[in-house]
C-alpha atoms as a PDB file:
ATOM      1  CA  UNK A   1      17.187  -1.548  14.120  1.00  0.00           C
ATOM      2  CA  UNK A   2      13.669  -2.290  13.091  1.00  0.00           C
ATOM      3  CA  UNK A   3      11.715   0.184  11.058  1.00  0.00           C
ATOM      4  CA  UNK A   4       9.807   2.370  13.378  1.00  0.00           C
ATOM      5  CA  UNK A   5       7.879   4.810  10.739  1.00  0.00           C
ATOM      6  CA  UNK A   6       4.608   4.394   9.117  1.00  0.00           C
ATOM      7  CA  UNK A   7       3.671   5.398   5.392  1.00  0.00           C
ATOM      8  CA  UNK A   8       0.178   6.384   5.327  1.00  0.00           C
ATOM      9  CA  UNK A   9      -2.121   7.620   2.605  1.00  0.00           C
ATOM     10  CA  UNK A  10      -0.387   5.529  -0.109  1.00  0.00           C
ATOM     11  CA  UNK A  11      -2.521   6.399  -3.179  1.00  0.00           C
ATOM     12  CA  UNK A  12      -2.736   6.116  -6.741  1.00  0.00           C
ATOM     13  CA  UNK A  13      -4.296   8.829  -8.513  1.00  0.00           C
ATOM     14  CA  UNK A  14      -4.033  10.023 -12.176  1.00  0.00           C
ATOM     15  CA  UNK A  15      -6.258  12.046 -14.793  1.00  0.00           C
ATOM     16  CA  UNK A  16      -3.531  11.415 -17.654  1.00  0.00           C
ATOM     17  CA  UNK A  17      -3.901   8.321 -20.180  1.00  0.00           C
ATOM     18  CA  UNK A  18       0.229   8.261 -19.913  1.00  0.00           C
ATOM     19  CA  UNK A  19       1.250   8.052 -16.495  1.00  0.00           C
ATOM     20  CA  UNK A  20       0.280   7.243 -12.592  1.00  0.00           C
ATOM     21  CA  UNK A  21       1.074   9.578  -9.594  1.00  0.00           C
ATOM     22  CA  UNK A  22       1.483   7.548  -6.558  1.00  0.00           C
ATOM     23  CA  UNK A  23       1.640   9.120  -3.454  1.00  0.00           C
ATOM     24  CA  UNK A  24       2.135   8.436   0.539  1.00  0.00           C
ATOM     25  CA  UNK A  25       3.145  10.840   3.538  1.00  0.00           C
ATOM     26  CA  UNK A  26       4.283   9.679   7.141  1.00  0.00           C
ATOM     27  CA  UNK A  27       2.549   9.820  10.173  1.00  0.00           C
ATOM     28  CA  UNK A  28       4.071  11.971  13.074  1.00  0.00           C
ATOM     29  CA  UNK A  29       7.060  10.448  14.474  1.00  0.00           C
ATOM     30  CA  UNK A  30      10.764  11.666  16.231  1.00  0.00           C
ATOM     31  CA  UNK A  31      13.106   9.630  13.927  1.00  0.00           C
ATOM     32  CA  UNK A  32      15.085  10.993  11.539  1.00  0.00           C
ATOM     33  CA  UNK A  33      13.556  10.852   8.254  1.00  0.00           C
ATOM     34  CA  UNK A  34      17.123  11.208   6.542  1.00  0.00           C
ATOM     35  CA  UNK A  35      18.263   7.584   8.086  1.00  0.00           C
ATOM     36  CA  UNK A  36      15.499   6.088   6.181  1.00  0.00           C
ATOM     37  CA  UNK A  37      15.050   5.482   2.167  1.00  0.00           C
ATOM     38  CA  UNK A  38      11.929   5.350  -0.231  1.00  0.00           C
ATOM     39  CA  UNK A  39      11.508   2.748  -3.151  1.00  0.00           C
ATOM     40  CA  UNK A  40       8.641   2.203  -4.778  1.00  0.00           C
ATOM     41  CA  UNK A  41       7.642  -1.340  -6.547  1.00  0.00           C
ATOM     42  CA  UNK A  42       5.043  -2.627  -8.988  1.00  0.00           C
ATOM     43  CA  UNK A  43       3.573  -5.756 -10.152  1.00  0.00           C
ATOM     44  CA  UNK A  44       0.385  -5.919 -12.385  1.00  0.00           C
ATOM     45  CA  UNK A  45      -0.971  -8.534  -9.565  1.00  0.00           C
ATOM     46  CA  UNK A  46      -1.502  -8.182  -5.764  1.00  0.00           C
ATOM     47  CA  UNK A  47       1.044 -10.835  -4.692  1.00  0.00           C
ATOM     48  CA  UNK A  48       3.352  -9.886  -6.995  1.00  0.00           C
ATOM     49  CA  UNK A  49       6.395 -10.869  -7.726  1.00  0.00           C
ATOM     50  CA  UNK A  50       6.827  -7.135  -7.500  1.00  0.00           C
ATOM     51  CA  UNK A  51       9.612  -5.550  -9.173  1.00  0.00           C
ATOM     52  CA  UNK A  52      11.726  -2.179  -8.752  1.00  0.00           C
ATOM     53  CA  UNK A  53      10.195   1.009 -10.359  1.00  0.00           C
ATOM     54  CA  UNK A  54      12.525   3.409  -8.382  1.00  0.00           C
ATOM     55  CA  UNK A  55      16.160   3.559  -7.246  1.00  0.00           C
ATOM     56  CA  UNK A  56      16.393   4.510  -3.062  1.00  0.00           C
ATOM     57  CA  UNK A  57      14.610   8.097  -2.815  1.00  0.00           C
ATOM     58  CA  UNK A  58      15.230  10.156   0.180  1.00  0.00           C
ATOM     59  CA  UNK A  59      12.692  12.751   1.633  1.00  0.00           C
ATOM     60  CA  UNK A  60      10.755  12.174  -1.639  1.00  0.00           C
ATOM     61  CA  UNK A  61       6.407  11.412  -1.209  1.00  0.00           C
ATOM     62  CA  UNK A  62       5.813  11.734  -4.619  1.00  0.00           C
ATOM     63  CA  UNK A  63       6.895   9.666  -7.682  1.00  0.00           C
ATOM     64  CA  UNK A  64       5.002  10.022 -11.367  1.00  0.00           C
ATOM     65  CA  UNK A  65       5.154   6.265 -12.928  1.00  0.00           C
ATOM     66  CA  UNK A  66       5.019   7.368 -16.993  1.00  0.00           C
ATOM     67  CA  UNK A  67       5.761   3.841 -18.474  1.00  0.00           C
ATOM     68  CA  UNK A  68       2.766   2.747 -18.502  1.00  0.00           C
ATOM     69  CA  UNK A  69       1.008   0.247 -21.084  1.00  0.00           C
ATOM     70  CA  UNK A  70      -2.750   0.948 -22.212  1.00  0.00           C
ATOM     71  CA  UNK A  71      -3.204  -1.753 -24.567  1.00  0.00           C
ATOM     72  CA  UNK A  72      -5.182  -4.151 -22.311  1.00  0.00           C
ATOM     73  CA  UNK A  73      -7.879  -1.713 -20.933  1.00  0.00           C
ATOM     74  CA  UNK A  74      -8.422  -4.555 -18.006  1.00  0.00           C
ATOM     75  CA  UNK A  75      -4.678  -5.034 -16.062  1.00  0.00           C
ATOM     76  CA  UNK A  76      -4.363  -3.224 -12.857  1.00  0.00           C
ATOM     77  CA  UNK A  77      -1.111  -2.196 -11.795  1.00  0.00           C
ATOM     78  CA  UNK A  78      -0.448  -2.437  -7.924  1.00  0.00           C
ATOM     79  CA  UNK A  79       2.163  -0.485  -6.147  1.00  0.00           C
ATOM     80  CA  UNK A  80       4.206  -1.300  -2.903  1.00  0.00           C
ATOM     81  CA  UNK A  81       6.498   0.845  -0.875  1.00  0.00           C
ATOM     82  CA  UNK A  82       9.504  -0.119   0.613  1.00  0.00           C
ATOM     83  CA  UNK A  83      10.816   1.813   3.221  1.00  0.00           C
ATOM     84  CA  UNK A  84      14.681   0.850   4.313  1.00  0.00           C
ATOM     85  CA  UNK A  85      16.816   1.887   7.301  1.00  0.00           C
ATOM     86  CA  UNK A  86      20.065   2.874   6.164  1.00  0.00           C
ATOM     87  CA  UNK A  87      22.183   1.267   8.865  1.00  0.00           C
ATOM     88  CA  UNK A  88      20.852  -1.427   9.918  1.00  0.00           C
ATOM     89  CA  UNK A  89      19.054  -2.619   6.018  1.00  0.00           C
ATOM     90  CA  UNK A  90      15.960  -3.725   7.884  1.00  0.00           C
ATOM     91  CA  UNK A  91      12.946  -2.872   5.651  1.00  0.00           C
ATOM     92  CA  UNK A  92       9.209  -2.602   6.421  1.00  0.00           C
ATOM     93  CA  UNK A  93       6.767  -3.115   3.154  1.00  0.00           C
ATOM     94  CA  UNK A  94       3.251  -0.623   2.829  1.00  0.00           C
ATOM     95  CA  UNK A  95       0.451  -1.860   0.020  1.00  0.00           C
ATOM     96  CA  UNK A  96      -0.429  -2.937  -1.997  1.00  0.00           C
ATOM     97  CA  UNK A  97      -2.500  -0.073  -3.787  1.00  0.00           C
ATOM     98  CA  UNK A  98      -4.313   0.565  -7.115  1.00  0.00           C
ATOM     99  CA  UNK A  99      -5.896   2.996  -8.917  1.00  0.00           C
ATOM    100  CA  UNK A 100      -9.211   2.000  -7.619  1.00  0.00           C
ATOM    101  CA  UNK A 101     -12.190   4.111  -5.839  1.00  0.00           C
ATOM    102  CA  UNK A 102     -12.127   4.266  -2.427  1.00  0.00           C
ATOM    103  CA  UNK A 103     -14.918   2.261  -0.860  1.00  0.00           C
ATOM    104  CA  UNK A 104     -17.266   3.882   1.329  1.00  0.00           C
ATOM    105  CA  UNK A 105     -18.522   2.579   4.612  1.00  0.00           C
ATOM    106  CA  UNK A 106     -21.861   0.885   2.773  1.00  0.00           C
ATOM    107  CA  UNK A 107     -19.341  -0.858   0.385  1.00  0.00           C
ATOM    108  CA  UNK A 108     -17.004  -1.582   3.153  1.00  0.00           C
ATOM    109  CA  UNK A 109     -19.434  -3.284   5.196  1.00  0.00           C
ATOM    110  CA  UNK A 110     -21.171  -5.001   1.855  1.00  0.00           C
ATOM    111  CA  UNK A 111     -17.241  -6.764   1.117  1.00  0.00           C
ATOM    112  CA  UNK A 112     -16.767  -7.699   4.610  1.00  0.00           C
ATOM    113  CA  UNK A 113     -20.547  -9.583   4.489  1.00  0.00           C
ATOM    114  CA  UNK A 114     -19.524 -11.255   0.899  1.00  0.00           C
ATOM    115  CA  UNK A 115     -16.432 -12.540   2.415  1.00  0.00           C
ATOM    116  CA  UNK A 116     -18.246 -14.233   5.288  1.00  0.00           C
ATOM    117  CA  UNK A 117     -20.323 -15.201   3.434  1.00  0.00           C
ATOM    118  CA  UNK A 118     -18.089 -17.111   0.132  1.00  0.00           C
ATOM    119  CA  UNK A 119     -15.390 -18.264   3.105  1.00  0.00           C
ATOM    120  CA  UNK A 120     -17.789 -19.776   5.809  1.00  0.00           C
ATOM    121  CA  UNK A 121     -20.994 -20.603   4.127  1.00  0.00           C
ATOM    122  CA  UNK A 122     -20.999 -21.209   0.171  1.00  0.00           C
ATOM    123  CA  UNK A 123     -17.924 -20.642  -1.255  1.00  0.00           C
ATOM    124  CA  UNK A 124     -14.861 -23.488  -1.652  1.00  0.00           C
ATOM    125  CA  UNK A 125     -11.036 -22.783  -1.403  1.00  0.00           C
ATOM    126  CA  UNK A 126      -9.153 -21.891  -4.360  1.00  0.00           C
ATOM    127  CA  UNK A 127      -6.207 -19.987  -6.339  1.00  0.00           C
ATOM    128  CA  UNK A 128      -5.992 -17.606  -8.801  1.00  0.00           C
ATOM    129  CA  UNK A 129      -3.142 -17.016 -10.787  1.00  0.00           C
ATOM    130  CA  UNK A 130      -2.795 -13.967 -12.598  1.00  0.00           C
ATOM    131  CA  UNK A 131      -2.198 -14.064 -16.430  1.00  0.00           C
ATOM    132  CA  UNK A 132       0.580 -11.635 -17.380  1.00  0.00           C
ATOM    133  CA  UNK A 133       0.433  -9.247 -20.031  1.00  0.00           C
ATOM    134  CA  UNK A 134       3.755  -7.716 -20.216  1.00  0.00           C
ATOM    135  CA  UNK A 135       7.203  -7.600 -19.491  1.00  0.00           C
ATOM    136  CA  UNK A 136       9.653 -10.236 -20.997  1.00  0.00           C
ATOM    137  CA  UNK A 137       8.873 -11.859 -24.496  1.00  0.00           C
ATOM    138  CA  UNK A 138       9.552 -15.498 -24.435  1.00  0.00           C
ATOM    139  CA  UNK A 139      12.246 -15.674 -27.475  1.00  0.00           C
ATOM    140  CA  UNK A 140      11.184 -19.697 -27.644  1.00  0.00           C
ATOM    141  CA  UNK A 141       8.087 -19.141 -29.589  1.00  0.00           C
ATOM    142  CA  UNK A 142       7.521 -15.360 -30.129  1.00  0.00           C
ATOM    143  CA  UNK A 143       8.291 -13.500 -33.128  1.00  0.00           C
ATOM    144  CA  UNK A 144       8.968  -9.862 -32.616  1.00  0.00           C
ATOM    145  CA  UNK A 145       8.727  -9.018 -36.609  1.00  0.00           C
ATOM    146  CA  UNK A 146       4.794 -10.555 -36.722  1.00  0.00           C
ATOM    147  CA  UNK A 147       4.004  -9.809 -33.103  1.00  0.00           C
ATOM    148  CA  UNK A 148       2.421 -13.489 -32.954  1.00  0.00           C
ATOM    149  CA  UNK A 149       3.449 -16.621 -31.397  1.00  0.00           C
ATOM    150  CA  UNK A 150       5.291 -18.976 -33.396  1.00  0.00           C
ATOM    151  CA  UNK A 151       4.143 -22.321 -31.654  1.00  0.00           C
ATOM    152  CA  UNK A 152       1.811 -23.388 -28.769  1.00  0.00           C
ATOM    153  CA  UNK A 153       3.013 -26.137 -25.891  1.00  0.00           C
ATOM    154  CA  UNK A 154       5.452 -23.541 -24.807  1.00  0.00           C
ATOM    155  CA  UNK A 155       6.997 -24.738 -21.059  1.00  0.00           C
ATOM    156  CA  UNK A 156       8.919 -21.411 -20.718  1.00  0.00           C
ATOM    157  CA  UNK A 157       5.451 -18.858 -21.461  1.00  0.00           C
ATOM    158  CA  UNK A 158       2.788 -21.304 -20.878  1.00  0.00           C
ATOM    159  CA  UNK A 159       1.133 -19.861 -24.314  1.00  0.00           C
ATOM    160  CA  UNK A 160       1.175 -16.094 -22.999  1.00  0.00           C
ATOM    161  CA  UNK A 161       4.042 -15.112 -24.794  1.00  0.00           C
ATOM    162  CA  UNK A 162       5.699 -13.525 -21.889  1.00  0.00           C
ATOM    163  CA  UNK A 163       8.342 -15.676 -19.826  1.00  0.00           C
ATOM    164  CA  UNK A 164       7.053 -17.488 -16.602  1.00  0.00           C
ATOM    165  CA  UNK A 165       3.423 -16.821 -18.120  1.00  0.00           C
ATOM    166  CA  UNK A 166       1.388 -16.140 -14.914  1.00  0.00           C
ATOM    167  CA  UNK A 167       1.629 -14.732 -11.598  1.00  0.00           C
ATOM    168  CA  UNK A 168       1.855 -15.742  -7.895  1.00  0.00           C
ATOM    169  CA  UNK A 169      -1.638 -17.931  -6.451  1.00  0.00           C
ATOM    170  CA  UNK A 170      -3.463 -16.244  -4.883  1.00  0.00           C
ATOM    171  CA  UNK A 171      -5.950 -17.598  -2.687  1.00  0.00           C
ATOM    172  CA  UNK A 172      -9.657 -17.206  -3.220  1.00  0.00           C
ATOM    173  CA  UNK A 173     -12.872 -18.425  -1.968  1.00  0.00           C
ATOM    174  CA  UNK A 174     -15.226 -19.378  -4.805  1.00  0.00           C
ATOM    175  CA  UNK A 175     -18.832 -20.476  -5.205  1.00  0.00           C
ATOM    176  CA  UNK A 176     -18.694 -22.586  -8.608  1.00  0.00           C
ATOM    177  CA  UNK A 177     -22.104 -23.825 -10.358  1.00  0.00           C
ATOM    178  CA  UNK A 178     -22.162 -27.441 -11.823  1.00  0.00           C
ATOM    179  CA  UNK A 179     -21.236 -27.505 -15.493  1.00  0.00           C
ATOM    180  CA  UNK A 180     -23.298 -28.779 -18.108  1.00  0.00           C
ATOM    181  CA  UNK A 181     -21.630 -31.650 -19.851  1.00  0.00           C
ATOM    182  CA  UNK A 182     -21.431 -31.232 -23.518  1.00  0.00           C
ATOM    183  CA  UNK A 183     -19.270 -32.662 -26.699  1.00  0.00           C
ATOM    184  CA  UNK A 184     -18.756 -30.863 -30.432  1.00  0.00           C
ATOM    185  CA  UNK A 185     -17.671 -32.991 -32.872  1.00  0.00           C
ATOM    186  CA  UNK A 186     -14.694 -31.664 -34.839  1.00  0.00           C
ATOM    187  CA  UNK A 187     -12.444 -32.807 -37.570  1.00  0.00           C
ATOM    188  CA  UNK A 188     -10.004 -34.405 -34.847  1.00  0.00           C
ATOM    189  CA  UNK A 189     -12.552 -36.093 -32.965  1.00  0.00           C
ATOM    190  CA  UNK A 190     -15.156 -35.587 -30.659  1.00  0.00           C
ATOM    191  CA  UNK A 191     -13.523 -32.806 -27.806  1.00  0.00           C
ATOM    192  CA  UNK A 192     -15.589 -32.194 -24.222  1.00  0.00           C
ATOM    193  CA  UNK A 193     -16.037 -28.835 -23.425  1.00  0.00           C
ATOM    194  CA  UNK A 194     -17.441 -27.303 -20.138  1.00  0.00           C
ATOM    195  CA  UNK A 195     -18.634 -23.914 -19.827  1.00  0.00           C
ATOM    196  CA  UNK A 196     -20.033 -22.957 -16.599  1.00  0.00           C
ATOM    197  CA  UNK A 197     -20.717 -19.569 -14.183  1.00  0.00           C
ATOM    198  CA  UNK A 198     -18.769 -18.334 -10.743  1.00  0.00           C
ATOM    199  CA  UNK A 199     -19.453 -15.877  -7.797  1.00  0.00           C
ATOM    200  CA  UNK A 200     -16.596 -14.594  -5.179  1.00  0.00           C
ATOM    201  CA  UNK A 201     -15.962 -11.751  -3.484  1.00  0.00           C
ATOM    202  CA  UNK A 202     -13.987  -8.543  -4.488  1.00  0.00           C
ATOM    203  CA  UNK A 203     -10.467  -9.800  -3.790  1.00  0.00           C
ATOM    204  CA  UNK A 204      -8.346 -11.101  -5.549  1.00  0.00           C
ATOM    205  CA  UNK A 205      -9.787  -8.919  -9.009  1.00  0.00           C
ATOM    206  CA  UNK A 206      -9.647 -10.734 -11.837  1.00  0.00           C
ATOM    207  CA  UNK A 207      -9.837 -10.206 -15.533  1.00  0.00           C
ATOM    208  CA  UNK A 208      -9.841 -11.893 -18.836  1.00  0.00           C
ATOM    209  CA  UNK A 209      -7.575 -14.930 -19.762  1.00  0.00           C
ATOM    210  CA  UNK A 210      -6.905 -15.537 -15.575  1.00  0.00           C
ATOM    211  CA  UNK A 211      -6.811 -19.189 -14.150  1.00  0.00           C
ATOM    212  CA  UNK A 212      -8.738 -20.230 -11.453  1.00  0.00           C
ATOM    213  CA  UNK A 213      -7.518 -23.734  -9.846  1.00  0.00           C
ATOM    214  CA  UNK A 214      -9.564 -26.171  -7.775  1.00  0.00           C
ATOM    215  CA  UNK A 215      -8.458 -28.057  -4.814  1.00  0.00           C
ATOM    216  CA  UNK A 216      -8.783 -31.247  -7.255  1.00  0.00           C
ATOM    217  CA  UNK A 217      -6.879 -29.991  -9.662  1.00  0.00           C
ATOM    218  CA  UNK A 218      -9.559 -28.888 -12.303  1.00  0.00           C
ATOM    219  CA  UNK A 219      -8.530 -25.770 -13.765  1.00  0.00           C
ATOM    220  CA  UNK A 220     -10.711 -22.791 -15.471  1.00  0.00           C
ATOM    221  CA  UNK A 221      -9.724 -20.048 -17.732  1.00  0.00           C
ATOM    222  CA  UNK A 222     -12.280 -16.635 -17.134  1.00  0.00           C
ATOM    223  CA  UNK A 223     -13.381 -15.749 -19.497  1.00  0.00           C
ATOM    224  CA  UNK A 224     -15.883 -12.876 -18.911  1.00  0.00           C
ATOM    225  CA  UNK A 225     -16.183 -10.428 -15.684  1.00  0.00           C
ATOM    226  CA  UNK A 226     -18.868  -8.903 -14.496  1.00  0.00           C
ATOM    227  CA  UNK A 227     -18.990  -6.789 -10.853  1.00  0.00           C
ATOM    228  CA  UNK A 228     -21.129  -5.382  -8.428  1.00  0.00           C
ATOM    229  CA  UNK A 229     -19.799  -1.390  -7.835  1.00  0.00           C
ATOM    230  CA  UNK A 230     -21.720   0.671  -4.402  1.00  0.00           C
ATOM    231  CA  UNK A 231     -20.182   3.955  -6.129  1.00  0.00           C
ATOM    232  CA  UNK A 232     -17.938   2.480  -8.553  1.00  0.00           C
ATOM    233  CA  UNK A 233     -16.033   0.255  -5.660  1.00  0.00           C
ATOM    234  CA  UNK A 234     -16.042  -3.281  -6.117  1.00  0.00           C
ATOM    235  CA  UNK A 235     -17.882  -5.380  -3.525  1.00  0.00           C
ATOM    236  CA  UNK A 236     -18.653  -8.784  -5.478  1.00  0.00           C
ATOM    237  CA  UNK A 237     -17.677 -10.681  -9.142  1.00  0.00           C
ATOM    238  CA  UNK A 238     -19.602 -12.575 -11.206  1.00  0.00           C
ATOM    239  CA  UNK A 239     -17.537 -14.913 -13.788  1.00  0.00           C
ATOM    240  CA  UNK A 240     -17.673 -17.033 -16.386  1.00  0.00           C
ATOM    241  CA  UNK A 241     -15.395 -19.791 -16.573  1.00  0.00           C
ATOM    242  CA  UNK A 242     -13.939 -22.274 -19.390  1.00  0.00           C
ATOM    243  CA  UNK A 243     -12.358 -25.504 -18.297  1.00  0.00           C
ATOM    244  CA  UNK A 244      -9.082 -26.156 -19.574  1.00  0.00           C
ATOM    245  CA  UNK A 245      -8.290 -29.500 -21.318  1.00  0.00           C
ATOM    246  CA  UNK A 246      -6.465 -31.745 -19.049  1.00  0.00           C
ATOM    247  CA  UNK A 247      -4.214 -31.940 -22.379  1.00  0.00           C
ATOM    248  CA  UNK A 248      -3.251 -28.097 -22.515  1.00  0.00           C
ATOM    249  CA  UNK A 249      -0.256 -26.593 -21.093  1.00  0.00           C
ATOM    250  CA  UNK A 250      -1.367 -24.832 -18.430  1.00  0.00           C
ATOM    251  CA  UNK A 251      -1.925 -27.937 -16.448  1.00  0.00           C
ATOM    252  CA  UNK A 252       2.293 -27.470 -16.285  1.00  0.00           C
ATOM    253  CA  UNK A 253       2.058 -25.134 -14.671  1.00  0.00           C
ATOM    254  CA  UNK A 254       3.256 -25.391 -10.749  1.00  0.00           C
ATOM    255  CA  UNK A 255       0.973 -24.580  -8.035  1.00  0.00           C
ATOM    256  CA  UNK A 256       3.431 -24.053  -5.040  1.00  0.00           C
ATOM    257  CA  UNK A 257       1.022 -23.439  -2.278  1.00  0.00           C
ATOM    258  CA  UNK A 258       3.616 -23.379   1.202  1.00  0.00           C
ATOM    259  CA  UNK A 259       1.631 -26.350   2.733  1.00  0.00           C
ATOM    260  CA  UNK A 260      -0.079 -29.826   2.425  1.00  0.00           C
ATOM    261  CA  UNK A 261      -2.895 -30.363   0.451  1.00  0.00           C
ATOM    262  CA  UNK A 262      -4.057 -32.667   3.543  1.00  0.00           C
ATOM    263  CA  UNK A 263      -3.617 -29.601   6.200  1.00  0.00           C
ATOM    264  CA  UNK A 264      -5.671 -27.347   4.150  1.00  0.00           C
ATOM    265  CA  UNK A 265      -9.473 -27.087   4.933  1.00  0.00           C
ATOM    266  CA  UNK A 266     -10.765 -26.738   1.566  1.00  0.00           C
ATOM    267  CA  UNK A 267     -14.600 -25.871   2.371  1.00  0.00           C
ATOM    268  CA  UNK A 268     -16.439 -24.362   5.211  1.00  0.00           C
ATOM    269  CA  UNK A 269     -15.526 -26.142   8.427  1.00  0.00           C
ATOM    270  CA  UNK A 270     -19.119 -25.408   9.789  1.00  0.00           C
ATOM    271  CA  UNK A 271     -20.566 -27.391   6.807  1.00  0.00           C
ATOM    272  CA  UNK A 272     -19.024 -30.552   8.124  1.00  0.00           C
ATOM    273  CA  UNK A 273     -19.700 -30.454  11.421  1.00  0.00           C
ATOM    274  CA  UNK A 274     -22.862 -31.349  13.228  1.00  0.00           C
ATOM    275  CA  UNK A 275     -22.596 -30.418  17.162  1.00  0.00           C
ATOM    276  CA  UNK A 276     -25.348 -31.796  19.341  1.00  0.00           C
ATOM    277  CA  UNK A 277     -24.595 -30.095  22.143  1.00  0.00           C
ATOM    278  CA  UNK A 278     -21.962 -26.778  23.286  1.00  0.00           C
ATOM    279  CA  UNK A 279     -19.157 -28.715  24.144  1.00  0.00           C
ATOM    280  CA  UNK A 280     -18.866 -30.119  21.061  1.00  0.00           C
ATOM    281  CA  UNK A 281     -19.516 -26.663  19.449  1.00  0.00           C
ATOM    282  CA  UNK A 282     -16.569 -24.888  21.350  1.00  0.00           C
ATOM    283  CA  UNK A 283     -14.252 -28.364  20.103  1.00  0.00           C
ATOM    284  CA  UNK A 284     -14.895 -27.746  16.076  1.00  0.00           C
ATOM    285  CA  UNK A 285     -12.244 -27.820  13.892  1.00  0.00           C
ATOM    286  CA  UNK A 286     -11.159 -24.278  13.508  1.00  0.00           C
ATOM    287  CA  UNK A 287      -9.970 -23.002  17.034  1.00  0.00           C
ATOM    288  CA  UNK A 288     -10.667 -19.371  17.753  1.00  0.00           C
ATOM    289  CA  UNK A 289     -12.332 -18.519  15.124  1.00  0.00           C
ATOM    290  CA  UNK A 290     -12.571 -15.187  15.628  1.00  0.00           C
ATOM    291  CA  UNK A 291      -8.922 -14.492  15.430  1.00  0.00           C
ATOM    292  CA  UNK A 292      -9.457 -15.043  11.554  1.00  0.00           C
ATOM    293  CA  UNK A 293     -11.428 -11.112  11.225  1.00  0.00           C
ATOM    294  CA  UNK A 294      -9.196  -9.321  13.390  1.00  0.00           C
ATOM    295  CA  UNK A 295     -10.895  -5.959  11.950  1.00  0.00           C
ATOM    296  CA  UNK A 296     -14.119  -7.148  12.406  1.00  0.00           C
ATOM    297  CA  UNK A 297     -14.752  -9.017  15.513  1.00  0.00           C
ATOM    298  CA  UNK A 298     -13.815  -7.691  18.872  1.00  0.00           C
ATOM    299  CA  UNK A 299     -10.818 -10.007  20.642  1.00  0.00           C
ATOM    300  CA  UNK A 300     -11.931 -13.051  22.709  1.00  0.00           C
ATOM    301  CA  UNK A 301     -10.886 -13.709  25.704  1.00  0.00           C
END
């Protein structure tokens, strides 16, 4: 039996430096709320992988998460909630939230324009991986007495000191200014560096030490974040971006995306068309177009 019930008002709130109360209630329904179980899950990125915070709750709408670290004043955590029908085991997944401000309908309207405007117009396809920081030490080059790494080149921590290193892609649409090409002379030789500055939308949030991949494999480390708020709710990101030496060990890292490379369109598919006349308009290469902004554009028929 499917899961019939909704979870709705799934927040985050908290005025406590030790601990998150996350919240949801139900909207009106005839099932029993006793054949169905709560469990709450959490992941310091949006697309996870999320992992248990709660056993199966039953009747429960409120659970206070008090392991909480506050030694990296930029990681978000981000909560889902499971809800499971006893008989049948059939789950149905709400979220994910964070403890962010909710956006009002200026900066509502100002996110949806940014992301037409990165996704069809300026901005070029790529993924962002999320750079953990915490769970599981890597025992392969971390010492727990000195709290520093003991080597670099690690395959099982890519060089973040916790195991599998970074998060799921996530997909982002990114406007990327052309780097200046530069080269410092060191003591090892001469080493190219490229520095350069980034615009996308709110989503995916990033922060400090994050990787953002290319479609041709060039890889950038952020390395500064700055955001435009309409009352404290994010509606764009400015970054700046260090490219990663072919060399390093976060070019190990696997980027398993679900699909071709060669069945992805990896910029604007207006910006390489030129119709002359409607037919070849309503032929581009993106049928119904519309059904990409469900919330935005009314349904074509």
């Amino acid at each position: 039996m499917p899961v019939t019930i909704d979870a709705q008002d799934l927040r985050v709130r908290s005025l406590d430096v030790d601990f998150h109360e996350v919240s949801w209630a139900l909207a009106p329904t005839t099932e029993d709320i006793l054949d169905y179980t709560f469990q709450l899950l959490r992941s310091e990125a949006p697309e996870g992988p999320y992992e248990p915070l709660t056993v199966e709750m039953e009747d429960i709408y409120l659970f206070v998460d008090n392991v909480i670290r506050r030694d990296h004043i930029h990681v978000r955590l981000y909560y889902r909630l499971r809800v499971k029908h006893k008989s049948s085991g059939d789950i149905k997944e709400f979220g994910p939230v964070a403890q962010d401000p909710d956006p009002d309908l200026i900066a509502t309207e100002l996110r949806k324009h940014m992301n037409l405007l990165f996704r069809e117009f300026i901005g070029r396809r790529c993924w962002v991986m999320p750079v953990r920081t915490f769970g599981q030490r890597c025992t392969n080059c971390y010492n727990v007495i000195t709290g520093k790494r003991r080597s670099s080149g690690c395959y099982s921590c890519f060089d973040t000191s916790f195991v599998r290193g970074y998060h799921n892609p996530i997909e982002a649409w990114v406007s990327i200014d052309p780097p200046a090409k530069t080269e410092q002379n060191t003591s090892i030789g001469p080493l190219q560096t490229q520095v350069t500055t980034a615009r996308m939308g709110y989503w995916p949030p990033l922060k400090i030490r994050d990787i953002l991949i290319e479609s041709e494999n060039i890889r950038w480390r952020v390395t500064q974040v700055n955001q435009t708020e309409q009352l404290r709710a994010a509606v764009h990101q400015e970054i700046q971006i260090h490219r990663i030496p072919p060399s390093d060990i976060e070019y190990k890292i696997e980027l398993n995306l679900g699909a071709a490379l060669k069945d992805l369109w990896l910029g604007p598919s207006r910006n390489f068309t030129n119709p002359h006349n409607l037919e070849n308009f309503k032929n581009e290469e993106i049928p119904d177009i519309f059904s990409m902004y469900p919330t935005t554009y009314p349904n074509q028929r």
